[in-house]
PDB file of N, CA and C in Angstrom:
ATOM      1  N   UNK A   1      -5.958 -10.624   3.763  1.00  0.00           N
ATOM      2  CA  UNK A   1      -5.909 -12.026   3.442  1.00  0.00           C
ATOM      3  C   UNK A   1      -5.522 -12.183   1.974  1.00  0.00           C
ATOM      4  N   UNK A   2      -4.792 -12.720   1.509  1.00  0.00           N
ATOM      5  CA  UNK A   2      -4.356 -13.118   0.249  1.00  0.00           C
ATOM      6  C   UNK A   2      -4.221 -14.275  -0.014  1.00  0.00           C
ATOM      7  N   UNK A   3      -5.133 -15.254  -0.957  1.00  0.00           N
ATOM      8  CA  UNK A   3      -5.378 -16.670  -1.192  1.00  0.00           C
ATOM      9  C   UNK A   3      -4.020 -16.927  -2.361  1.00  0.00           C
ATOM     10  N   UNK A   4      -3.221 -18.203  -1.393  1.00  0.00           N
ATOM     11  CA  UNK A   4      -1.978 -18.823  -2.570  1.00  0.00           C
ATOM     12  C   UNK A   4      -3.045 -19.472  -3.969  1.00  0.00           C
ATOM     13  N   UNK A   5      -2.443 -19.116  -4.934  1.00  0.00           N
ATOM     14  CA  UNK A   5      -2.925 -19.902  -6.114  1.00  0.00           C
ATOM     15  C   UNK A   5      -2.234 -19.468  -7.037  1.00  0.00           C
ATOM     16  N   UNK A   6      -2.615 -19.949  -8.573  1.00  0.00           N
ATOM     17  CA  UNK A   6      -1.402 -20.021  -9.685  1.00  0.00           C
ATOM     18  C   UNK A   6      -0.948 -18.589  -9.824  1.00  0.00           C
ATOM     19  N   UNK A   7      -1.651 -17.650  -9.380  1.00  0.00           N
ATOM     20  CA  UNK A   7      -1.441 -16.280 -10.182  1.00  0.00           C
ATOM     21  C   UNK A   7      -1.095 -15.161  -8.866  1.00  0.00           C
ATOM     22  N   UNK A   8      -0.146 -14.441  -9.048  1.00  0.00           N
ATOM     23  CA  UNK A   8      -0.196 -13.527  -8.546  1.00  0.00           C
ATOM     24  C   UNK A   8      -0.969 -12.287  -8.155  1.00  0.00           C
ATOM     25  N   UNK A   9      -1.740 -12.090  -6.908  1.00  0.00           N
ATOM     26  CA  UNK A   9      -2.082 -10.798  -6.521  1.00  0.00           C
ATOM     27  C   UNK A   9      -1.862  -9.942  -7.174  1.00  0.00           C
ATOM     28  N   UNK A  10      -3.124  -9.049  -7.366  1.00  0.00           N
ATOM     29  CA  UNK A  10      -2.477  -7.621  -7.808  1.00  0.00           C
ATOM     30  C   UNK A  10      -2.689  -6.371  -6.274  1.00  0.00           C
ATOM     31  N   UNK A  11      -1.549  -5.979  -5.953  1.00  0.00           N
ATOM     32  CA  UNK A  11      -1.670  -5.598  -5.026  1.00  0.00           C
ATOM     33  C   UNK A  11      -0.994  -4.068  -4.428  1.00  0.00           C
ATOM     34  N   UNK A  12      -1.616  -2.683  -4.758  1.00  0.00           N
ATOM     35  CA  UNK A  12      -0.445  -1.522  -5.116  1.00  0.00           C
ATOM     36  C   UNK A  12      -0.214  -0.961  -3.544  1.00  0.00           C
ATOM     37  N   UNK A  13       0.843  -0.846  -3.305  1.00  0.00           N
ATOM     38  CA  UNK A  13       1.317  -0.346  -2.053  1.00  0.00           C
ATOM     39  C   UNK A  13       1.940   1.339  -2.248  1.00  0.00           C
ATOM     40  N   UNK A  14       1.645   2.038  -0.928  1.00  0.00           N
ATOM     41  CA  UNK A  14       1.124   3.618  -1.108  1.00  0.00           C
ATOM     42  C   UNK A  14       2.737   3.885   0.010  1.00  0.00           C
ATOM     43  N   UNK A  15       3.768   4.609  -0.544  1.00  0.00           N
ATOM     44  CA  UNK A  15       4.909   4.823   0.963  1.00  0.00           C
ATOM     45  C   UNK A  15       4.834   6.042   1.198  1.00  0.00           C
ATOM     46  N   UNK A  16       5.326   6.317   2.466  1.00  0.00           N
ATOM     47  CA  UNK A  16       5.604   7.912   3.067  1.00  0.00           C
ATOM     48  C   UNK A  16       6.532   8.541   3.681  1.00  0.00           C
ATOM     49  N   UNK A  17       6.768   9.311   2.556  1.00  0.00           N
ATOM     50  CA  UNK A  17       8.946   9.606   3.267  1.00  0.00           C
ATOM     51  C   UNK A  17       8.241  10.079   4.353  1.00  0.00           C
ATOM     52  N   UNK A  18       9.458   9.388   5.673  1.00  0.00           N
ATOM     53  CA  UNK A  18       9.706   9.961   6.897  1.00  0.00           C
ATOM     54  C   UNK A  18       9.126   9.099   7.731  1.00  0.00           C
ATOM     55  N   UNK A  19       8.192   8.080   6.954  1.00  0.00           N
ATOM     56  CA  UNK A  19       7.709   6.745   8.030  1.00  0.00           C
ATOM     57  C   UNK A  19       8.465   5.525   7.548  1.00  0.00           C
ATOM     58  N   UNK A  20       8.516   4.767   8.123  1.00  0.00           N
ATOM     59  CA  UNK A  20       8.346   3.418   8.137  1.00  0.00           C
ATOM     60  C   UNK A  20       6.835   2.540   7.343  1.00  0.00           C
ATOM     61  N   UNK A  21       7.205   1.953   6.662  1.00  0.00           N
ATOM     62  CA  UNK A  21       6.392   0.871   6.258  1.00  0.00           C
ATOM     63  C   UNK A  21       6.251  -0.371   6.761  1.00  0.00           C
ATOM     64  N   UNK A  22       5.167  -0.558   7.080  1.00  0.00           N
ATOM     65  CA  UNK A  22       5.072  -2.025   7.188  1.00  0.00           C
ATOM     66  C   UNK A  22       3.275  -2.452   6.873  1.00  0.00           C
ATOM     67  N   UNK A  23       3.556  -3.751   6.656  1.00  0.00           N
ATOM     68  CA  UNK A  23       2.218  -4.210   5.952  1.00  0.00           C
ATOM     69  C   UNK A  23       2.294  -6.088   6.281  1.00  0.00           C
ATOM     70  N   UNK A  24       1.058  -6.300   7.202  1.00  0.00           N
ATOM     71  CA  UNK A  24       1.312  -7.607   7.487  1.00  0.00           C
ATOM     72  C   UNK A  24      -0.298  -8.334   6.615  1.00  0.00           C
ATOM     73  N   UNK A  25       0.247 -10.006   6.110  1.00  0.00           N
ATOM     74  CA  UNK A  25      -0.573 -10.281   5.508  1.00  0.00           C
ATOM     75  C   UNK A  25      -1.141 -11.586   6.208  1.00  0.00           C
ATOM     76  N   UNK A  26      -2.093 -12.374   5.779  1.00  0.00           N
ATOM     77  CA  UNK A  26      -1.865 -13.846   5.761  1.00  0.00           C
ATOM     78  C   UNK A  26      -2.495 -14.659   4.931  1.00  0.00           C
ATOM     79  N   UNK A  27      -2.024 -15.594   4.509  1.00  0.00           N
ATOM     80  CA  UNK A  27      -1.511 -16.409   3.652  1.00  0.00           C
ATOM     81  C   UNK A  27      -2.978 -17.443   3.832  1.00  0.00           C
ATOM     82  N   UNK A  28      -3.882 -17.739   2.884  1.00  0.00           N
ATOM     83  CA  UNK A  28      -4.727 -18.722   3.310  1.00  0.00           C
ATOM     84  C   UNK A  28      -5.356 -19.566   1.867  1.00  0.00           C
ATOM     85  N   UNK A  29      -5.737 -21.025   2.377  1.00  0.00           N
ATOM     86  CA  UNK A  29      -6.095 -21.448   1.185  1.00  0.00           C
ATOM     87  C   UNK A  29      -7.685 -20.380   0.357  1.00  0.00           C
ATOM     88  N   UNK A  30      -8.182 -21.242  -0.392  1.00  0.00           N
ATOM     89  CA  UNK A  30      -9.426 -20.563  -0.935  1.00  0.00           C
ATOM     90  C   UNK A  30     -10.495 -21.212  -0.269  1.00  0.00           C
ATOM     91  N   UNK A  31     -10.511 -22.093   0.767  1.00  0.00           N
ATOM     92  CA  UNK A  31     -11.590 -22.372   1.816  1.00  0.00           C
ATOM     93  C   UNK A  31     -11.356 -21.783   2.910  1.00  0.00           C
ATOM     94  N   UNK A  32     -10.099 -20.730   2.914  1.00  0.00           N
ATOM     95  CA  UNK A  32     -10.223 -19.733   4.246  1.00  0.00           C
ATOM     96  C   UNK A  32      -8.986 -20.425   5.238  1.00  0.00           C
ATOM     97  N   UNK A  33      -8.426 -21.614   5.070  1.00  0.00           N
ATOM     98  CA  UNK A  33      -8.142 -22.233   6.281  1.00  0.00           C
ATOM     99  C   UNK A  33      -6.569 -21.588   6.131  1.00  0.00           C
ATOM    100  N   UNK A  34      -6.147 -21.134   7.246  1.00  0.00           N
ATOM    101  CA  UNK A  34      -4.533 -20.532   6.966  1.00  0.00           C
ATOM    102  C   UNK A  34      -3.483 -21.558   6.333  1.00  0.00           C
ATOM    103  N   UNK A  35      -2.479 -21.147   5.640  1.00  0.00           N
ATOM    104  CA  UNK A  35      -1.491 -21.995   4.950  1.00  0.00           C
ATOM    105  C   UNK A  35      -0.264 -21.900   6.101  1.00  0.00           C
ATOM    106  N   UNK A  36      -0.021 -22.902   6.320  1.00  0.00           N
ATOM    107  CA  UNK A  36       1.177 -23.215   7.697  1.00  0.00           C
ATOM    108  C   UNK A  36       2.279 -22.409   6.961  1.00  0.00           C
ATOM    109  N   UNK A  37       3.143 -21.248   7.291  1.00  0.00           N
ATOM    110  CA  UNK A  37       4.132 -21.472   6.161  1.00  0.00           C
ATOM    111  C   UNK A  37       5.794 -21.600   6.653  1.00  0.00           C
ATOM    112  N   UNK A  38       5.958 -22.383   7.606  1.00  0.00           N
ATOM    113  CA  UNK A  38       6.948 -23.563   7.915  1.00  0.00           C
ATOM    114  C   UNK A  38       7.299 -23.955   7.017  1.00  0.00           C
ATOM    115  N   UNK A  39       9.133 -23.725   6.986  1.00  0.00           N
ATOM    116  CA  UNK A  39       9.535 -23.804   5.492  1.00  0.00           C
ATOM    117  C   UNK A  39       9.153 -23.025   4.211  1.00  0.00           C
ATOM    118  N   UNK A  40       8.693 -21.728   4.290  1.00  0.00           N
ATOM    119  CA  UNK A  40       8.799 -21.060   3.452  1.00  0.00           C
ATOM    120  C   UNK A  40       9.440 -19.800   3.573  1.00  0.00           C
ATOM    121  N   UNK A  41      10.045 -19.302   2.683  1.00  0.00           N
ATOM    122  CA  UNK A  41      11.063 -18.454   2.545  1.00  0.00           C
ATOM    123  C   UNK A  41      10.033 -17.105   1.391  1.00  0.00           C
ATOM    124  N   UNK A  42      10.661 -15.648   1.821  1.00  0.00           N
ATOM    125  CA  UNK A  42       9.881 -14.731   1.189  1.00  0.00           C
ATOM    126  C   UNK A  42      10.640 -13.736   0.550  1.00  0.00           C
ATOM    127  N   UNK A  43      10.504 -13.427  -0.768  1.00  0.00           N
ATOM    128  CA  UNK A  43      11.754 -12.093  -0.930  1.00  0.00           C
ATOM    129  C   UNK A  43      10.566 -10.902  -1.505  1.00  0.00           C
ATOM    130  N   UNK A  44      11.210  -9.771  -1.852  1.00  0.00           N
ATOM    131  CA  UNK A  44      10.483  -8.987  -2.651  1.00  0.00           C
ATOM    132  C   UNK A  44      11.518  -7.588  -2.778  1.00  0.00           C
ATOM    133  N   UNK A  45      10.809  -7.107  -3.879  1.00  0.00           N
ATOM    134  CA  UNK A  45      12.101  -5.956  -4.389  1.00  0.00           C
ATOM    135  C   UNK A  45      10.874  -5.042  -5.125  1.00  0.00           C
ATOM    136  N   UNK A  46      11.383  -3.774  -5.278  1.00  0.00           N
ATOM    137  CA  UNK A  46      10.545  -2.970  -5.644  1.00  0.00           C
ATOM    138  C   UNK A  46      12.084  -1.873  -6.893  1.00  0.00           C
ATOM    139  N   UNK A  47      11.291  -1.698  -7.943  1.00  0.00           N
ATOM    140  CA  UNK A  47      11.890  -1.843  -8.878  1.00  0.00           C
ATOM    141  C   UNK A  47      11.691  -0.283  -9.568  1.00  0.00           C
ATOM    142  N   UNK A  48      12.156   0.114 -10.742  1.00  0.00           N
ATOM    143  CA  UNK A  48      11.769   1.367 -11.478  1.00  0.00           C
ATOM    144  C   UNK A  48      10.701   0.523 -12.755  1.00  0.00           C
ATOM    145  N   UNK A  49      10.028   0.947 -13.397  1.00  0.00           N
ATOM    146  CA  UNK A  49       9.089   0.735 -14.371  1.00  0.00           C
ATOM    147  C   UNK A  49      10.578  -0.078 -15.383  1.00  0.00           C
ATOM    148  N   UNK A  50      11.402   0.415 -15.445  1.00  0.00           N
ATOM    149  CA  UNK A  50      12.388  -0.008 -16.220  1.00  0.00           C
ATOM    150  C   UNK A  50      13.281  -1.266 -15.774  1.00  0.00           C
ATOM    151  N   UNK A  51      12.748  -1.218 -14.718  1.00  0.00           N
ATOM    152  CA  UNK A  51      13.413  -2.912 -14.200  1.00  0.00           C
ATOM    153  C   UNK A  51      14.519  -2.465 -13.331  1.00  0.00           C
ATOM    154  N   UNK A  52      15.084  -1.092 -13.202  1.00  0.00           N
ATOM    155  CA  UNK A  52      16.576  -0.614 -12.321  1.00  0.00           C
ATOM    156  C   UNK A  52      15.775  -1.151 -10.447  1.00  0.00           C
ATOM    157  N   UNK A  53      16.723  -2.166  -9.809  1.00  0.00           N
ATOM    158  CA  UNK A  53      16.587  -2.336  -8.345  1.00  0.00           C
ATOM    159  C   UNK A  53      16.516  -1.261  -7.720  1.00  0.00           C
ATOM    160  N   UNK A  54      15.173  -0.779  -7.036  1.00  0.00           N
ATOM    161  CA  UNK A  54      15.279   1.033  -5.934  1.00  0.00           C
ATOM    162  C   UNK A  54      15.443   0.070  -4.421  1.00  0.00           C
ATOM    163  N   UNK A  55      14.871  -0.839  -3.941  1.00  0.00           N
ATOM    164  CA  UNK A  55      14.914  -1.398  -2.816  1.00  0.00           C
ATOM    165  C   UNK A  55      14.813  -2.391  -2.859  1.00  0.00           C
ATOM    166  N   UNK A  56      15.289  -3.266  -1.313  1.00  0.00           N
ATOM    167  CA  UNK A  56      14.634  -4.397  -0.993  1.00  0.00           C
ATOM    168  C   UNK A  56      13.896  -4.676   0.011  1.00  0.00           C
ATOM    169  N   UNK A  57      12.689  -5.012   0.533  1.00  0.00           N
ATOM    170  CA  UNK A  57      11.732  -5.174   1.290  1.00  0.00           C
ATOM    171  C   UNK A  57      11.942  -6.030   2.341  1.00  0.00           C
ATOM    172  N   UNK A  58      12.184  -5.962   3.349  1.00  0.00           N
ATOM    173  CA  UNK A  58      12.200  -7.316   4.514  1.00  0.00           C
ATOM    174  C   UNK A  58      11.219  -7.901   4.858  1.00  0.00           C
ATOM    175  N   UNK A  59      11.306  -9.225   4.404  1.00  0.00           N
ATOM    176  CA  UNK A  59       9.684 -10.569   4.856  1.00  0.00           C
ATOM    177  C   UNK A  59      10.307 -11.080   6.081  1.00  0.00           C
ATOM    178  N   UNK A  60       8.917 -10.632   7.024  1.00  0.00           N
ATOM    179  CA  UNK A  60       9.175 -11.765   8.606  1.00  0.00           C
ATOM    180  C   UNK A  60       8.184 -12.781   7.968  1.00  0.00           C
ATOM    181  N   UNK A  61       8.491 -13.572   8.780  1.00  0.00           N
ATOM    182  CA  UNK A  61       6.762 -14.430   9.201  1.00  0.00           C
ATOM    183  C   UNK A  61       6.854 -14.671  10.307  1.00  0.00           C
ATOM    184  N   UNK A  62       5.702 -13.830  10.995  1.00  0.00           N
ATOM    185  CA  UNK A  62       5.245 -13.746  12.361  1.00  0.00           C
ATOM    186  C   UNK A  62       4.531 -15.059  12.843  1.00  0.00           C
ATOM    187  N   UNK A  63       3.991 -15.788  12.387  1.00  0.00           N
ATOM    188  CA  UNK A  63       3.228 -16.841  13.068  1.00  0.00           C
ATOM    189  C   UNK A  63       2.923 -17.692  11.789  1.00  0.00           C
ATOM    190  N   UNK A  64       3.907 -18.573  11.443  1.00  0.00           N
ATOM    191  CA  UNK A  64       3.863 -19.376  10.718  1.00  0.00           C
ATOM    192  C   UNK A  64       2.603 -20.333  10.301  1.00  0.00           C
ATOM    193  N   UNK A  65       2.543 -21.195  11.654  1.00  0.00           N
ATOM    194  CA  UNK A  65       1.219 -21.587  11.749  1.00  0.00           C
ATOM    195  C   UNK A  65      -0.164 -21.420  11.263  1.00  0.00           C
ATOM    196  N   UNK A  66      -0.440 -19.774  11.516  1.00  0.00           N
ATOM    197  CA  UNK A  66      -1.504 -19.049  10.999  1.00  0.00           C
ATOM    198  C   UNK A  66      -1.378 -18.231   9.892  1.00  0.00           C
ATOM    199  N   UNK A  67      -0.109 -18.098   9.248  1.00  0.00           N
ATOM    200  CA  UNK A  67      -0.050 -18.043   8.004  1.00  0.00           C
ATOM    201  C   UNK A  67       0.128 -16.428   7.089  1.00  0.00           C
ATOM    202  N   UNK A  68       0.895 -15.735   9.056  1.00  0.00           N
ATOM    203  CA  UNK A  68       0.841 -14.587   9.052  1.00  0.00           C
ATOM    204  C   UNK A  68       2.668 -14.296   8.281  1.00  0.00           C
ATOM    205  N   UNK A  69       2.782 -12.731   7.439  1.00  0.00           N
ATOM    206  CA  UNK A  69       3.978 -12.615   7.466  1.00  0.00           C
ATOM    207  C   UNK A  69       3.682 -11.208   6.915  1.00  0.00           C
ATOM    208  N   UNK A  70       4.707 -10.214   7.575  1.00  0.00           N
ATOM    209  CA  UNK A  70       5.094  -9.054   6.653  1.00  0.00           C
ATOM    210  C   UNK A  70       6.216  -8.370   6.129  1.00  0.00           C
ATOM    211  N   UNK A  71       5.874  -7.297   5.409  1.00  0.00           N
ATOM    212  CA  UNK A  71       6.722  -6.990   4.388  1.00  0.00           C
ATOM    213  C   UNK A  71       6.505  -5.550   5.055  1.00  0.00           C
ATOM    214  N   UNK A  72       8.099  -5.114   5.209  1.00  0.00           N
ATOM    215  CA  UNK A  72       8.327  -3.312   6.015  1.00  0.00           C
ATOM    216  C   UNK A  72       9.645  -2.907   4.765  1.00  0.00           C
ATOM    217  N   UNK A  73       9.898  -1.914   5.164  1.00  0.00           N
ATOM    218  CA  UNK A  73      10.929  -1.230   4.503  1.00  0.00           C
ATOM    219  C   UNK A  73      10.900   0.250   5.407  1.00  0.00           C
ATOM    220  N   UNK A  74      12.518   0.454   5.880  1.00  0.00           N
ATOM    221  CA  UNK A  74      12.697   1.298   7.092  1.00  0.00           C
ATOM    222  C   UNK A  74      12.592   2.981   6.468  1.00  0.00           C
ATOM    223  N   UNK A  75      12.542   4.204   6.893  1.00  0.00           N
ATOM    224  CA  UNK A  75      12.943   5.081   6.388  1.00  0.00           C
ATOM    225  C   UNK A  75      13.392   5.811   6.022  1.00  0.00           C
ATOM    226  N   UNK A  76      14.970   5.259   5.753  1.00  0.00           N
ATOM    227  CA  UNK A  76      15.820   5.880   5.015  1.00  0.00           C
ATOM    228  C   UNK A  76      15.909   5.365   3.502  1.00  0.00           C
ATOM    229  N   UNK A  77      15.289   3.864   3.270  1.00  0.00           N
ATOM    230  CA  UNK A  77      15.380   3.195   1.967  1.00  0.00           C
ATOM    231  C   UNK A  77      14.024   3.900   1.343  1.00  0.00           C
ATOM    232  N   UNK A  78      13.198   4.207   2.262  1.00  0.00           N
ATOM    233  CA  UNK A  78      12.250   5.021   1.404  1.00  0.00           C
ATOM    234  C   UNK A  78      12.359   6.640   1.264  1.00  0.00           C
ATOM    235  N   UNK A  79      12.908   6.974   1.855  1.00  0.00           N
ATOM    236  CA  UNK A  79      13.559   8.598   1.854  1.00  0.00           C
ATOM    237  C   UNK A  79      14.453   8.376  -0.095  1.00  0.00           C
ATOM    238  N   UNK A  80      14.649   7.330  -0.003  1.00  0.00           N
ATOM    239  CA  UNK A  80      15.898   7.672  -1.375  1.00  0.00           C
ATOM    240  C   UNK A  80      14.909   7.048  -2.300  1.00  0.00           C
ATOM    241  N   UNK A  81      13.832   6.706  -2.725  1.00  0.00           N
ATOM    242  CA  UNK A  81      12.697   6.881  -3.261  1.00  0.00           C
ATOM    243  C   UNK A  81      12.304   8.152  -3.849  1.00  0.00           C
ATOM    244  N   UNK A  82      12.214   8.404  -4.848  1.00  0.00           N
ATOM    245  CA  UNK A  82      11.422   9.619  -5.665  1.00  0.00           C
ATOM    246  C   UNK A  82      10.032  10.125  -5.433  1.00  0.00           C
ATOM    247  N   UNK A  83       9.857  11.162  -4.972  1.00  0.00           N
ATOM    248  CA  UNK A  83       8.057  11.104  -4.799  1.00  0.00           C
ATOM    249  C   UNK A  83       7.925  11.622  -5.862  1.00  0.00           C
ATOM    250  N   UNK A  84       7.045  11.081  -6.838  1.00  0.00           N
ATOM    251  CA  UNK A  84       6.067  11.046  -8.185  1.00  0.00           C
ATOM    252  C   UNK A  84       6.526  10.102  -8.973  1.00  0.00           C
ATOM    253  N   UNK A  85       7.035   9.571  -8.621  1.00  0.00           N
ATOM    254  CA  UNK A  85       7.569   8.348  -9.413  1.00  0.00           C
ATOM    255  C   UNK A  85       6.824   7.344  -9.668  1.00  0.00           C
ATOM    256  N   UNK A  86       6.386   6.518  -9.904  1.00  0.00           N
ATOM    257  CA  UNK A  86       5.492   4.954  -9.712  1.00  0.00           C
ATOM    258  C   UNK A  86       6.737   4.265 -10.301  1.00  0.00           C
ATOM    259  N   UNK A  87       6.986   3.207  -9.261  1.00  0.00           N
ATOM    260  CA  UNK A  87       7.410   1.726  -8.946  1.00  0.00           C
ATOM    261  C   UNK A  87       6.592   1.120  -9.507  1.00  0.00           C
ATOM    262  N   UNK A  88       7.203  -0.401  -9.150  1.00  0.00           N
ATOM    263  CA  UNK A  88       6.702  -1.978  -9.559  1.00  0.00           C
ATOM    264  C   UNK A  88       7.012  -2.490  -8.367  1.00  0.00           C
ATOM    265  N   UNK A  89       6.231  -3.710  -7.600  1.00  0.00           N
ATOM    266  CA  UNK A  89       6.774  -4.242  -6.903  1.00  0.00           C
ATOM    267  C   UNK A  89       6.508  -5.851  -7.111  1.00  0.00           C
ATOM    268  N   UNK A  90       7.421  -6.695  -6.686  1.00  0.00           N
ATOM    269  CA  UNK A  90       6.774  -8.026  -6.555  1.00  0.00           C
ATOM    270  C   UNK A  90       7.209  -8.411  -4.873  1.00  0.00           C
ATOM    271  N   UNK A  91       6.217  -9.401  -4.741  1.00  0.00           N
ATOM    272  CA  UNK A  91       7.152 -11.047  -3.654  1.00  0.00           C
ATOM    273  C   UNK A  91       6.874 -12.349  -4.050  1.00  0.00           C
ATOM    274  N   UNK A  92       7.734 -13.160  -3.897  1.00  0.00           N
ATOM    275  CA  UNK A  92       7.800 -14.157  -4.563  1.00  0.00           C
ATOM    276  C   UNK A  92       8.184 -15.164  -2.920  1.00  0.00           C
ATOM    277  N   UNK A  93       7.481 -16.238  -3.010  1.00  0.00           N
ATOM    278  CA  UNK A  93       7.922 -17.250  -1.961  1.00  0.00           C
ATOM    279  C   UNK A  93       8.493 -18.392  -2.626  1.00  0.00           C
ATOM    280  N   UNK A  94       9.007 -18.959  -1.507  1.00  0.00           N
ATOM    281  CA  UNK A  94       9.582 -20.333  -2.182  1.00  0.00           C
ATOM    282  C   UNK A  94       9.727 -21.215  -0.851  1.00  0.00           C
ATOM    283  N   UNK A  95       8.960 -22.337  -1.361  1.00  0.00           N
ATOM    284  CA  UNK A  95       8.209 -23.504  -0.617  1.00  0.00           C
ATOM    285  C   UNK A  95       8.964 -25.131  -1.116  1.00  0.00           C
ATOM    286  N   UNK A  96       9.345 -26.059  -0.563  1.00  0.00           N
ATOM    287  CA  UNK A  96      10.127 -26.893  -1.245  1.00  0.00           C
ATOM    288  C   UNK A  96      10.707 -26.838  -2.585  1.00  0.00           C
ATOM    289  N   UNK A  97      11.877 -25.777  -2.413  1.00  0.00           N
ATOM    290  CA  UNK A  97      12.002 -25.646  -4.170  1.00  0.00           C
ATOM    291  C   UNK A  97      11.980 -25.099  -5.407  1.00  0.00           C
ATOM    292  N   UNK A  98      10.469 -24.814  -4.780  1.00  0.00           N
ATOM    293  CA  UNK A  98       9.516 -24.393  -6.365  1.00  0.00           C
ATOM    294  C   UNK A  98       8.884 -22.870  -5.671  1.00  0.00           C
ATOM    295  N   UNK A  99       9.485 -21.926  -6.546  1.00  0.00           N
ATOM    296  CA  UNK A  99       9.162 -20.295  -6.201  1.00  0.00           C
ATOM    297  C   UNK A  99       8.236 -20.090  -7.352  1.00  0.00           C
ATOM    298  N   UNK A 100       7.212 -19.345  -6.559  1.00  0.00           N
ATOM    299  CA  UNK A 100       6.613 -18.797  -7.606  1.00  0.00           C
ATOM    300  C   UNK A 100       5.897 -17.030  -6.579  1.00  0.00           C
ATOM    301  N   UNK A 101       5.393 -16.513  -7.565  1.00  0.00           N
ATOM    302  CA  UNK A 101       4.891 -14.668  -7.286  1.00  0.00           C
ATOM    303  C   UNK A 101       3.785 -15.200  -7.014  1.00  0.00           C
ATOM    304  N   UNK A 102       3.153 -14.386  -5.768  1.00  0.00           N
ATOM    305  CA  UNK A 102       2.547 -14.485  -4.736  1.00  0.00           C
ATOM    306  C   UNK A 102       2.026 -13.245  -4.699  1.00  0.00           C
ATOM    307  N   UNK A 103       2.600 -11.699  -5.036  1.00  0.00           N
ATOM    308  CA  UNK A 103       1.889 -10.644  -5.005  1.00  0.00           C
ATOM    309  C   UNK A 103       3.142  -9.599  -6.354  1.00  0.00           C
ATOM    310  N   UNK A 104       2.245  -8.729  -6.931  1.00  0.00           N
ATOM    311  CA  UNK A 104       2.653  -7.678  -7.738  1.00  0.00           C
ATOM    312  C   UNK A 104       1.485  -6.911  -7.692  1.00  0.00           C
ATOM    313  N   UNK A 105       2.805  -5.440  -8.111  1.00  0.00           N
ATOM    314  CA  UNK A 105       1.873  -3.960  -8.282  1.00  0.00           C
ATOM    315  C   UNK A 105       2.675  -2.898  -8.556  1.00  0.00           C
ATOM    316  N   UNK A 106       2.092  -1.914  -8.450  1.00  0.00           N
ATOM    317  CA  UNK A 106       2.511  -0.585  -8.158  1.00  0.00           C
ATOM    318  C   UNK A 106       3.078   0.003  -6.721  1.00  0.00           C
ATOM    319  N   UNK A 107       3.893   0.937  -6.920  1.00  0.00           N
ATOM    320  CA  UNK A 107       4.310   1.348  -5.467  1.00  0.00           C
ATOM    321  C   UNK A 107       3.992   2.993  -6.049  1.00  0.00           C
ATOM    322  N   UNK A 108       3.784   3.879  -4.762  1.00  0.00           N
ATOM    323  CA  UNK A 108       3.623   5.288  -5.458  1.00  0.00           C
ATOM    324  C   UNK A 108       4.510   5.577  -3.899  1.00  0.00           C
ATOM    325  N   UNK A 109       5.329   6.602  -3.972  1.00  0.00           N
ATOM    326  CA  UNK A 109       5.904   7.367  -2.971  1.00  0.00           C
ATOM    327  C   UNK A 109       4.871   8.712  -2.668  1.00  0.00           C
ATOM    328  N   UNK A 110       4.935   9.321  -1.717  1.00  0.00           N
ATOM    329  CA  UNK A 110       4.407  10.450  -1.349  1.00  0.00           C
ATOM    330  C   UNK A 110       5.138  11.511  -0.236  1.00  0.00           C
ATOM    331  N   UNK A 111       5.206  12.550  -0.033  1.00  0.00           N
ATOM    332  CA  UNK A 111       5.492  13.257   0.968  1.00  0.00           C
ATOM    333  C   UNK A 111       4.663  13.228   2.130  1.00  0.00           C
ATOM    334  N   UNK A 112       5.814  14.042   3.537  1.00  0.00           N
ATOM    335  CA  UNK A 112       4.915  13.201   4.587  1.00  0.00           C
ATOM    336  C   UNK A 112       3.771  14.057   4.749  1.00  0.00           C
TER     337      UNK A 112
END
């Protein structure tokens, strides 16, 4: 569960050459109640400490309504990933307009 509000999540995600990633979330106010997210749009990119683009992450949203959506990346984009490296990652949504970061962290690669 990850509550929308002004500040971004801190949130470090762990990959494993030779799998697939995926990681589903949902989206809810801070009284718990899910955020519809109809009409919202999701990106995210995972980066070198130095800011160089290593990937891009694919956002579904599975059930809008309930406020579900995830973030995968297949395994060949993580095969070309460095293991010992530490990443950065963000996602950022955008809701009438106005985008703002929704989650950041660390990414660490590993062998399988």
């Amino acid at each position: 569960m990850i509550v929308l509000n002004n500040t971004g999540a801190s949130v470090d995600l762990l990959l494993r050459k030779g799998a697939v990633f995926v990681k589903t979330f949902t989206l809810e106010t801070s009284a718990g109640t899910p955020i519809n997210l109809t009409g919202y749009t999701f990106a995210s990119q995972i980066r070198t400490q130095a800011g160089v683009l290593s990937a891009t992450l694919t956002c579904t949203i599975i059930n809008a309504g309930q406020g579900t959506f995830s973030i995968s990346l297949g395994a060949p984009a993580i095969a070309a990933l460095t293991v010992g490296t530490r990443y950065v990652w963000d996602l950022e949504y955008t809701n009438n307009s106005a985008t703002a970061e929704l989650m950041r962290g660390y990414v660490d690669i590993v062998n399988e």
